[in-house]
C-alpha atoms as a PDB file:
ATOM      1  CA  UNK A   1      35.630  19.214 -15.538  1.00  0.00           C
ATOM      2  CA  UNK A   2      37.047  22.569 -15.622  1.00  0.00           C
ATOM      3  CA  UNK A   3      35.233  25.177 -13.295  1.00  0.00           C
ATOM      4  CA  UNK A   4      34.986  27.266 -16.401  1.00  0.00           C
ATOM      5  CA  UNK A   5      33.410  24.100 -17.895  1.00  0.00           C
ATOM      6  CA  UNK A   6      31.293  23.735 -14.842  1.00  0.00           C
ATOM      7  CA  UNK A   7      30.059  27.040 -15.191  1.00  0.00           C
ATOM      8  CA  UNK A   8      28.966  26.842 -18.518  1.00  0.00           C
ATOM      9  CA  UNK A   9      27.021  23.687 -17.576  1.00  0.00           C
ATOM     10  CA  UNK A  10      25.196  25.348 -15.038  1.00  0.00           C
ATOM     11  CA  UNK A  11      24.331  28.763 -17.044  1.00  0.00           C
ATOM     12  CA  UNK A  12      21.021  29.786 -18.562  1.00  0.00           C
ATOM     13  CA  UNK A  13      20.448  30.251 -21.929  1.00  0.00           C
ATOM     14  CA  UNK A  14      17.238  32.289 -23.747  1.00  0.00           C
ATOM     15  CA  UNK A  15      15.638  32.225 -20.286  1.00  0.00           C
ATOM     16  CA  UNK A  16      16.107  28.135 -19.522  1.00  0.00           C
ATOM     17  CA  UNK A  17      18.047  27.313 -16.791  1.00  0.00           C
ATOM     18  CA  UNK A  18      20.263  24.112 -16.689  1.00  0.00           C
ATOM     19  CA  UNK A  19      18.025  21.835 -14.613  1.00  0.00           C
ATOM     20  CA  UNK A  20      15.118  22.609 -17.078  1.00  0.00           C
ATOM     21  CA  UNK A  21      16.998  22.378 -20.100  1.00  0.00           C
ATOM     22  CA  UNK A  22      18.315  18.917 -18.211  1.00  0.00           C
ATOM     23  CA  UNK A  23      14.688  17.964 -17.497  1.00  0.00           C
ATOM     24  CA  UNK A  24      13.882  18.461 -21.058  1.00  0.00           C
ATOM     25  CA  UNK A  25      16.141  16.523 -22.629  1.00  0.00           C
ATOM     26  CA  UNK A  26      15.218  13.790 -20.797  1.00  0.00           C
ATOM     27  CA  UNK A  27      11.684  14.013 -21.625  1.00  0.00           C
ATOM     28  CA  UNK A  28      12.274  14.478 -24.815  1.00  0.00           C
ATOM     29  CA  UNK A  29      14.788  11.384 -24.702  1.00  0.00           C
ATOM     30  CA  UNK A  30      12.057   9.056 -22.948  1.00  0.00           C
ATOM     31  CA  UNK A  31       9.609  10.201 -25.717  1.00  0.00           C
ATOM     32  CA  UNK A  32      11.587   8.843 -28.320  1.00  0.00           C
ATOM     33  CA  UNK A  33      11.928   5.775 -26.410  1.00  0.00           C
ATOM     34  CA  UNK A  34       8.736   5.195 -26.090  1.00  0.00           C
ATOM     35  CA  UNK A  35       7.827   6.053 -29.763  1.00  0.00           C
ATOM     36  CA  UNK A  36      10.920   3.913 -30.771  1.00  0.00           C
ATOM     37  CA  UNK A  37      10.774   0.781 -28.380  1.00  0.00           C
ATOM     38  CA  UNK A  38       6.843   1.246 -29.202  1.00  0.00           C
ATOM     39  CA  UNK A  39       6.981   1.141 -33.034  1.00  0.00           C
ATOM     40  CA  UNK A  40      10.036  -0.229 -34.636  1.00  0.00           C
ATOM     41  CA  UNK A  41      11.381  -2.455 -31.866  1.00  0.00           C
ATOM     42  CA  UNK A  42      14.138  -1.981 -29.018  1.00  0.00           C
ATOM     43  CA  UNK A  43      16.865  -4.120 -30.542  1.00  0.00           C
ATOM     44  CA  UNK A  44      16.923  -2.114 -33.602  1.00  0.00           C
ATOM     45  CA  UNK A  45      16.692   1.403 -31.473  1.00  0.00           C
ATOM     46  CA  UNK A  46      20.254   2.990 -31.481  1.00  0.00           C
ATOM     47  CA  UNK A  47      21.066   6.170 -29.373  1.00  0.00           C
ATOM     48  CA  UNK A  48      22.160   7.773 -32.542  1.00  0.00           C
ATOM     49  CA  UNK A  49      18.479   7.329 -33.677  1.00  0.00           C
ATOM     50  CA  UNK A  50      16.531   8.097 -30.475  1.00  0.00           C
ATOM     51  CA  UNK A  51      19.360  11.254 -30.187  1.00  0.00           C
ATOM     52  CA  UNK A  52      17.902  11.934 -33.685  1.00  0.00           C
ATOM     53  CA  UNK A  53      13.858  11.500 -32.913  1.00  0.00           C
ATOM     54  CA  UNK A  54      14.665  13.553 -29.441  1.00  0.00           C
ATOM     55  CA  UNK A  55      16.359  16.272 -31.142  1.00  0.00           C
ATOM     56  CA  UNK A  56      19.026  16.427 -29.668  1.00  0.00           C
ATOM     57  CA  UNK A  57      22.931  16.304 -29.817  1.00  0.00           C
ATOM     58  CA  UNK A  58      24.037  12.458 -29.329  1.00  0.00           C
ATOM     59  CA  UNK A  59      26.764  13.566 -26.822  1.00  0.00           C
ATOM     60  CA  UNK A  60      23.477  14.268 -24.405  1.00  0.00           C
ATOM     61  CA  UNK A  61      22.360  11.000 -24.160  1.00  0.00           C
ATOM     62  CA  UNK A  62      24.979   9.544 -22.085  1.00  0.00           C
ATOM     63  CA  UNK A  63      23.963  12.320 -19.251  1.00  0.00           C
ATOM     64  CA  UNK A  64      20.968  11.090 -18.823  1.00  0.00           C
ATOM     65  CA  UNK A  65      21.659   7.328 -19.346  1.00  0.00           C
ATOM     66  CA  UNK A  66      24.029   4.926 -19.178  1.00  0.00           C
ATOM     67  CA  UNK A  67      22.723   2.749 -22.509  1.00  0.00           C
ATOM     68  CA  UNK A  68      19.678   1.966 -24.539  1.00  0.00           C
ATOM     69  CA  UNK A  69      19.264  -1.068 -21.807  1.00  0.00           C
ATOM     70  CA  UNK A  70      17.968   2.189 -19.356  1.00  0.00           C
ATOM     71  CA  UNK A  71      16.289   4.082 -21.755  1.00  0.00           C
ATOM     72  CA  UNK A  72      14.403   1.086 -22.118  1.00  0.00           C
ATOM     73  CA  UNK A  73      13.270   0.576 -18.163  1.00  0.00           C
ATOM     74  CA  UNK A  74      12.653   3.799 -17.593  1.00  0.00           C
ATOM     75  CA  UNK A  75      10.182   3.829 -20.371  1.00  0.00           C
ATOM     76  CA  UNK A  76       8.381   1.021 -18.732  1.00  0.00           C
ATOM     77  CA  UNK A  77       8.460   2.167 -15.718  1.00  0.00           C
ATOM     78  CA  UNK A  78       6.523   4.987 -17.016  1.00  0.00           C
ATOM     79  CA  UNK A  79       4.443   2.594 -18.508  1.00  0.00           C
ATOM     80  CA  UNK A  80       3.623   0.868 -15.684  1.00  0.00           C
ATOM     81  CA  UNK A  81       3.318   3.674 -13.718  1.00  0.00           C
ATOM     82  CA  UNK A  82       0.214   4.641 -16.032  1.00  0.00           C
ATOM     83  CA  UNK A  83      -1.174   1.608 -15.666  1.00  0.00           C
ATOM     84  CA  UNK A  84      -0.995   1.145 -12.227  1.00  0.00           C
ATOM     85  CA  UNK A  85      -2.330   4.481 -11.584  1.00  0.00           C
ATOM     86  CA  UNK A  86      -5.382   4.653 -13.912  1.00  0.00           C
ATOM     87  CA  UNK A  87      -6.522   0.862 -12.833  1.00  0.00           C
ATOM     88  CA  UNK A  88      -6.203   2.018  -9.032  1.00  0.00           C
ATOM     89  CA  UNK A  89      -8.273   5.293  -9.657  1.00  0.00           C
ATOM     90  CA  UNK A  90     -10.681   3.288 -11.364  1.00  0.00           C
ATOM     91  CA  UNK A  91     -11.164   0.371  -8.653  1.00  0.00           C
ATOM     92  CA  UNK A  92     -10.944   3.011  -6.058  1.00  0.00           C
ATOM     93  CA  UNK A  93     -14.400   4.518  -7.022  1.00  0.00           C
ATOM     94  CA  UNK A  94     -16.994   3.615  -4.488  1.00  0.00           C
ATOM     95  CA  UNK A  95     -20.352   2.341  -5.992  1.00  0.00           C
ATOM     96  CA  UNK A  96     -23.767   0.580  -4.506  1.00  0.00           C
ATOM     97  CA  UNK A  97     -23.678  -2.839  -5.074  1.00  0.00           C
ATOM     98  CA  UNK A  98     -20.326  -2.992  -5.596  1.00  0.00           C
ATOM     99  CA  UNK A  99     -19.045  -6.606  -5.664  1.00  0.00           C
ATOM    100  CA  UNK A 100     -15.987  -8.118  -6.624  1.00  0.00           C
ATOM    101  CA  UNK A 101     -16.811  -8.463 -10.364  1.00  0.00           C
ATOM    102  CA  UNK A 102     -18.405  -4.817 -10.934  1.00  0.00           C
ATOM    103  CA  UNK A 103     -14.969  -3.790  -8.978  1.00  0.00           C
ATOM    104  CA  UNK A 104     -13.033  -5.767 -11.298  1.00  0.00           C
ATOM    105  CA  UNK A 105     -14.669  -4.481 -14.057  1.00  0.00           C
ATOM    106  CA  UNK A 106     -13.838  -0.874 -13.587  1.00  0.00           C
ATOM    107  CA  UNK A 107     -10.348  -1.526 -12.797  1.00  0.00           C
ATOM    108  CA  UNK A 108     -10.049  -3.942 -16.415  1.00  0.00           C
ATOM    109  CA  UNK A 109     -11.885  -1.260 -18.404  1.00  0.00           C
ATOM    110  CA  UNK A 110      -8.681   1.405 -17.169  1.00  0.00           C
ATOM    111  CA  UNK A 111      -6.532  -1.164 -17.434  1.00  0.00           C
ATOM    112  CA  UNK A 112      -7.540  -2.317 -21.451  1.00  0.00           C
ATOM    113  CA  UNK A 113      -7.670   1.219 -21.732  1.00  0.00           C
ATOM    114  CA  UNK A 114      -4.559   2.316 -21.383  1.00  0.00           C
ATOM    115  CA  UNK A 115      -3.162  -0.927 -23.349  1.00  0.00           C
ATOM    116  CA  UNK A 116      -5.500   0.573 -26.826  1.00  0.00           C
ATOM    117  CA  UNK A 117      -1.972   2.573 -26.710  1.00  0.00           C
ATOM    118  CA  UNK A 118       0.076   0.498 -29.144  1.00  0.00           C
ATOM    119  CA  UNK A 119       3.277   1.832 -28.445  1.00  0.00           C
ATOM    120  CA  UNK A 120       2.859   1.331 -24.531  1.00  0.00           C
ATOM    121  CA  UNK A 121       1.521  -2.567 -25.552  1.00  0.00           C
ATOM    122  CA  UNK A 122       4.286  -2.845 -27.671  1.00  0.00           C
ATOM    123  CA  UNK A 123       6.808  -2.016 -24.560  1.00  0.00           C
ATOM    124  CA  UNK A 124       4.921  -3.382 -22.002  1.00  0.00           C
ATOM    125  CA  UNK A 125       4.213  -6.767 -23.506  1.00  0.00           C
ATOM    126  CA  UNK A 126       6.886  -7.578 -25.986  1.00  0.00           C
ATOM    127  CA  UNK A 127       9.716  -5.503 -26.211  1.00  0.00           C
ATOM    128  CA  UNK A 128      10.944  -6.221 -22.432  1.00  0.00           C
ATOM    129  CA  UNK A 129      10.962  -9.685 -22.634  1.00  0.00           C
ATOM    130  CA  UNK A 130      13.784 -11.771 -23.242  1.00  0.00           C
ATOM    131  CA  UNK A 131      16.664  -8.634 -23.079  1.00  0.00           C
ATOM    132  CA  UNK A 132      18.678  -8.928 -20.036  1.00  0.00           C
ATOM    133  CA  UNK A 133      18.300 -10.750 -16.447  1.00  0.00           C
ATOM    134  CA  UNK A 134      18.141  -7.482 -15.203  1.00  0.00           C
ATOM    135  CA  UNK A 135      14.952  -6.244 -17.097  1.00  0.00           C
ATOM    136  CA  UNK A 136      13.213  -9.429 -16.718  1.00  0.00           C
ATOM    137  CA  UNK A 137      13.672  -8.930 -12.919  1.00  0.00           C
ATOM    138  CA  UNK A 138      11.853  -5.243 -13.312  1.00  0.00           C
ATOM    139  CA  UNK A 139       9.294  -7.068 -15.131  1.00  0.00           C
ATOM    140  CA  UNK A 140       8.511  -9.695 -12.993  1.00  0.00           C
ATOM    141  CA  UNK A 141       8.371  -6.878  -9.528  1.00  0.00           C
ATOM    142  CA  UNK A 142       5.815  -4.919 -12.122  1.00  0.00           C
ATOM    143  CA  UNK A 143       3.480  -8.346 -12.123  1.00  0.00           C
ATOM    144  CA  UNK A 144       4.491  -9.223  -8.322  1.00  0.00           C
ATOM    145  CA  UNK A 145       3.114  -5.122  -7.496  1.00  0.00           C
ATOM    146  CA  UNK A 146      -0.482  -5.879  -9.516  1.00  0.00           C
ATOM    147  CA  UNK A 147      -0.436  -9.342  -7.822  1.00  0.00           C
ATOM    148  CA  UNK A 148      -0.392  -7.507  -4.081  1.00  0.00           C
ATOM    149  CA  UNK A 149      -2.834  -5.063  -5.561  1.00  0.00           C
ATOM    150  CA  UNK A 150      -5.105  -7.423  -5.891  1.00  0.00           C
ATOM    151  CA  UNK A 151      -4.885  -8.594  -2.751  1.00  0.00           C
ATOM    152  CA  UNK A 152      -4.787  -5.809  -1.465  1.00  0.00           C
ATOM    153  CA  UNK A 153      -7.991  -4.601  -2.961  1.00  0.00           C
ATOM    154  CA  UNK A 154     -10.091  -8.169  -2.003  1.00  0.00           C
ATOM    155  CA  UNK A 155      -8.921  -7.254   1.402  1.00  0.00           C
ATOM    156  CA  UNK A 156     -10.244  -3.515   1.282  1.00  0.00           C
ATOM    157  CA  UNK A 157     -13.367  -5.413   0.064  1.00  0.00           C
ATOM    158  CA  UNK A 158     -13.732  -7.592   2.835  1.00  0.00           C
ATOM    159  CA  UNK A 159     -12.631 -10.825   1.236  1.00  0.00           C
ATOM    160  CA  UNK A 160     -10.379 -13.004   3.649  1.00  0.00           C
ATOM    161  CA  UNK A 161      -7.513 -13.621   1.785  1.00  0.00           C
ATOM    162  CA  UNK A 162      -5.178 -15.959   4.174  1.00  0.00           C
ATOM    163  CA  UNK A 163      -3.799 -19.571   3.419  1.00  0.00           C
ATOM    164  CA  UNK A 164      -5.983 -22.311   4.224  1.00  0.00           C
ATOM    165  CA  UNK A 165      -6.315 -25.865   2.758  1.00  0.00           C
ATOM    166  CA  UNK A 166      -3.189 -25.529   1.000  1.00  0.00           C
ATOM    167  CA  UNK A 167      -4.261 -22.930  -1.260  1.00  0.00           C
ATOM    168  CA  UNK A 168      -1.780 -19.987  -1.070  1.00  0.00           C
ATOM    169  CA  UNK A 169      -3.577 -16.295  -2.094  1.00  0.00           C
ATOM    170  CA  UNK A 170       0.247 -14.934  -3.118  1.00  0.00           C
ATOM    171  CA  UNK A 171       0.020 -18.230  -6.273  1.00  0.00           C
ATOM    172  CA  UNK A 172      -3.442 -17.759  -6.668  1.00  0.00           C
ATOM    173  CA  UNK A 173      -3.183 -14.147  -6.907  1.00  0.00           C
ATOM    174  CA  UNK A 174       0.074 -14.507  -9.012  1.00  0.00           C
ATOM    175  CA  UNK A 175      -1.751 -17.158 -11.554  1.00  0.00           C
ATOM    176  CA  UNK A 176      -4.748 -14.765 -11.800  1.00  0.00           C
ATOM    177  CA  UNK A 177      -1.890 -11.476 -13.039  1.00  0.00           C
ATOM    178  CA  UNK A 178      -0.318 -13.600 -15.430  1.00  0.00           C
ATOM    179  CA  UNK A 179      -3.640 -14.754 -16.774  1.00  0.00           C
ATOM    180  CA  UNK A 180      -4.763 -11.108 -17.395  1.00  0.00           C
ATOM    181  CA  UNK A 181      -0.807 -10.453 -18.793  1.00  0.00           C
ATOM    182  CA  UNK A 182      -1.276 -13.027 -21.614  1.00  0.00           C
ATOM    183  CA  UNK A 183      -4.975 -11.862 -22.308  1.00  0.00           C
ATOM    184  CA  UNK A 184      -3.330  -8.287 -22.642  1.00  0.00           C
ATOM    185  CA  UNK A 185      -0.453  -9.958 -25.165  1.00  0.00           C
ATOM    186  CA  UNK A 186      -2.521 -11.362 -27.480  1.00  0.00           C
ATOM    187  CA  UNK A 187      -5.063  -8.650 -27.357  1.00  0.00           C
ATOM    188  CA  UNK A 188      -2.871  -6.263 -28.455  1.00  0.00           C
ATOM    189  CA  UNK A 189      -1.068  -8.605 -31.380  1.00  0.00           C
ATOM    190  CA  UNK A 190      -4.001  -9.690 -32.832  1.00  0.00           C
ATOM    191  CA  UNK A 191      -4.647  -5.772 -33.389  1.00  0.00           C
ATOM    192  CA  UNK A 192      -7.243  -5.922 -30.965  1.00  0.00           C
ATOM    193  CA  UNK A 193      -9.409  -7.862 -32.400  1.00  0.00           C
ATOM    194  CA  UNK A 194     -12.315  -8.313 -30.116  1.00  0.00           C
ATOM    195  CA  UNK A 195     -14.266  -5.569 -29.019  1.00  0.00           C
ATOM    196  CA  UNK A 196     -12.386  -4.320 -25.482  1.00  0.00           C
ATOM    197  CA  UNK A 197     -15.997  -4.422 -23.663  1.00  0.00           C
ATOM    198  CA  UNK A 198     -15.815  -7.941 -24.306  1.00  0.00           C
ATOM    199  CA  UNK A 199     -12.219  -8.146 -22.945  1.00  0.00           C
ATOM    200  CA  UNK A 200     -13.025  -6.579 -19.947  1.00  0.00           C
ATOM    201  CA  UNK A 201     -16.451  -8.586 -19.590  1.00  0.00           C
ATOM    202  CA  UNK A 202     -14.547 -12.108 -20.100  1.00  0.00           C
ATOM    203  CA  UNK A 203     -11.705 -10.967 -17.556  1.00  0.00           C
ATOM    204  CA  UNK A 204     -13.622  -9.524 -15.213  1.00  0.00           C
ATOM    205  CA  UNK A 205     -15.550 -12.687 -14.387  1.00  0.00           C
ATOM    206  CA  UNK A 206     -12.239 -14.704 -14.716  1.00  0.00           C
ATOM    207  CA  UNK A 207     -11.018 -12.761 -11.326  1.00  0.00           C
ATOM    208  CA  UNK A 208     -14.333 -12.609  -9.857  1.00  0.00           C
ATOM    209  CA  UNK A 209     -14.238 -16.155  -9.866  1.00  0.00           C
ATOM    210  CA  UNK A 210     -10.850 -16.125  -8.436  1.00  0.00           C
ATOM    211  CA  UNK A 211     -11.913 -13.719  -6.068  1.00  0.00           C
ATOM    212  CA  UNK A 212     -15.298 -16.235  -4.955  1.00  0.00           C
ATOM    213  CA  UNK A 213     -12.725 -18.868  -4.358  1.00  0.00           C
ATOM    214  CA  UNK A 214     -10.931 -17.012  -1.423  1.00  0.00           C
ATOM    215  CA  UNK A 215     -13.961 -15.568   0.205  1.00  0.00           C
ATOM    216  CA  UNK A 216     -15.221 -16.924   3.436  1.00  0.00           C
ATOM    217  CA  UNK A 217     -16.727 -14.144   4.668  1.00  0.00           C
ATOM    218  CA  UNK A 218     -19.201 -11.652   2.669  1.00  0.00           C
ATOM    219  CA  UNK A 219     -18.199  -8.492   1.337  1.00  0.00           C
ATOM    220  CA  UNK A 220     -18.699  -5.498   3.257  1.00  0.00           C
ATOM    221  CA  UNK A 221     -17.553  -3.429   0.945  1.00  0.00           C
ATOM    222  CA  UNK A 222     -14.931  -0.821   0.188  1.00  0.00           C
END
């Protein structure tokens, strides 16, 4: 790049400087992921069409990302990142006679929440599966992270979570995620059909159960 070139990249225009207009056009570009990925699929999403829904010149794309293929993770890893969050704010509220179950509960609420966003369900739960090794690896570190959280949390609880009698916390813990995952899937493609109190009833006393089953000490709570 020329320095004249250089310049002009780096100018202002109406007020905006380059690393805001940059910022923008990013946001804008992950919006029209999400609203893409989210409603008419990834594998028919084409830069000249998310270009188009983000507004802006197709030329841009390419400085932001190298292909649809990170367009698409960084879009879930938005996603996630609004999962995570809410579901940790939620759990993290300290109540009397909190047990495992009533913690659970809170968390699944956030959790089933957040997934009454079709567009994030869509991403989350369909449209990252079965697209590259390297996106299945970012999805299975997303369910490995809510696995430790909830560990991590049964800990903070008081729950002993080691290995003993050849039952391993890390499976269990792993078998309990995936359980909630495919709840979440079919949830959200049978249009949410059942009511999401029930949802978060049902699964809540799935992990609570799952939860019993490692505790061999009472809860002392948060």
């Amino acid at each position: 790049m020329s320095e004249g070139s250089a310049n002009s990249a780096g100018r202002a225009y109406g007020g905006v400087s380059a690393v805001e207009r940059d910022g923008r056009r990013r946001r804008q570009l992950l919006d029209a992921g999400l609203l893409l990925f989210g409603d008419t699929g990834y594998r028919s999403a084409t830069v000249r069409g998310l270009c188009r829904e983000a507004k802006i010149a197709d030329r841009h794309f390419y400085q932001y990302f190298a292909g649809t293929e990170d367009l698409l993770l960084a879009v879930y890893g938005e996603c996630m990142t609004r999962l995570t969050t809410e579901t940790v704010a939620a759990m993290s509220q300290v109540e009397s006679g909190d047990d495992v179950e009533r913690v659970a509960a809170r968390g699944l609420d956030a959790f089933f929440r957040v997934m009454e966003d079709p567009l994030l369900a869509r991403v989350v739960w369909t449209e990252v599966l079965g697209v590259s090794p390297r996106v299945e690896r970012e999805y299975l570190a997303a369910m490995a992270s809510f696995s430790e959280l909830m560990l991590a949390r049964l800990r903070g609880m008081g729950v002993a979570v080691e290995a003993e009698n050849d039952v391993d916390p890390a499976i269990l813990a792993t078998a309990a995620v995936g359980g909630i995952s495919h709840t979440a899937m079919t949830w959200f493609l049978s249009g949410y059909a059942a009511d999401r109190k029930v949802v978060v009833a049902t699964t809540a006393r799935y992990l609570a159960s799952i939860g019993g089953s490692l505790a061999s000490e009472s809860i002392t709570g948060p």
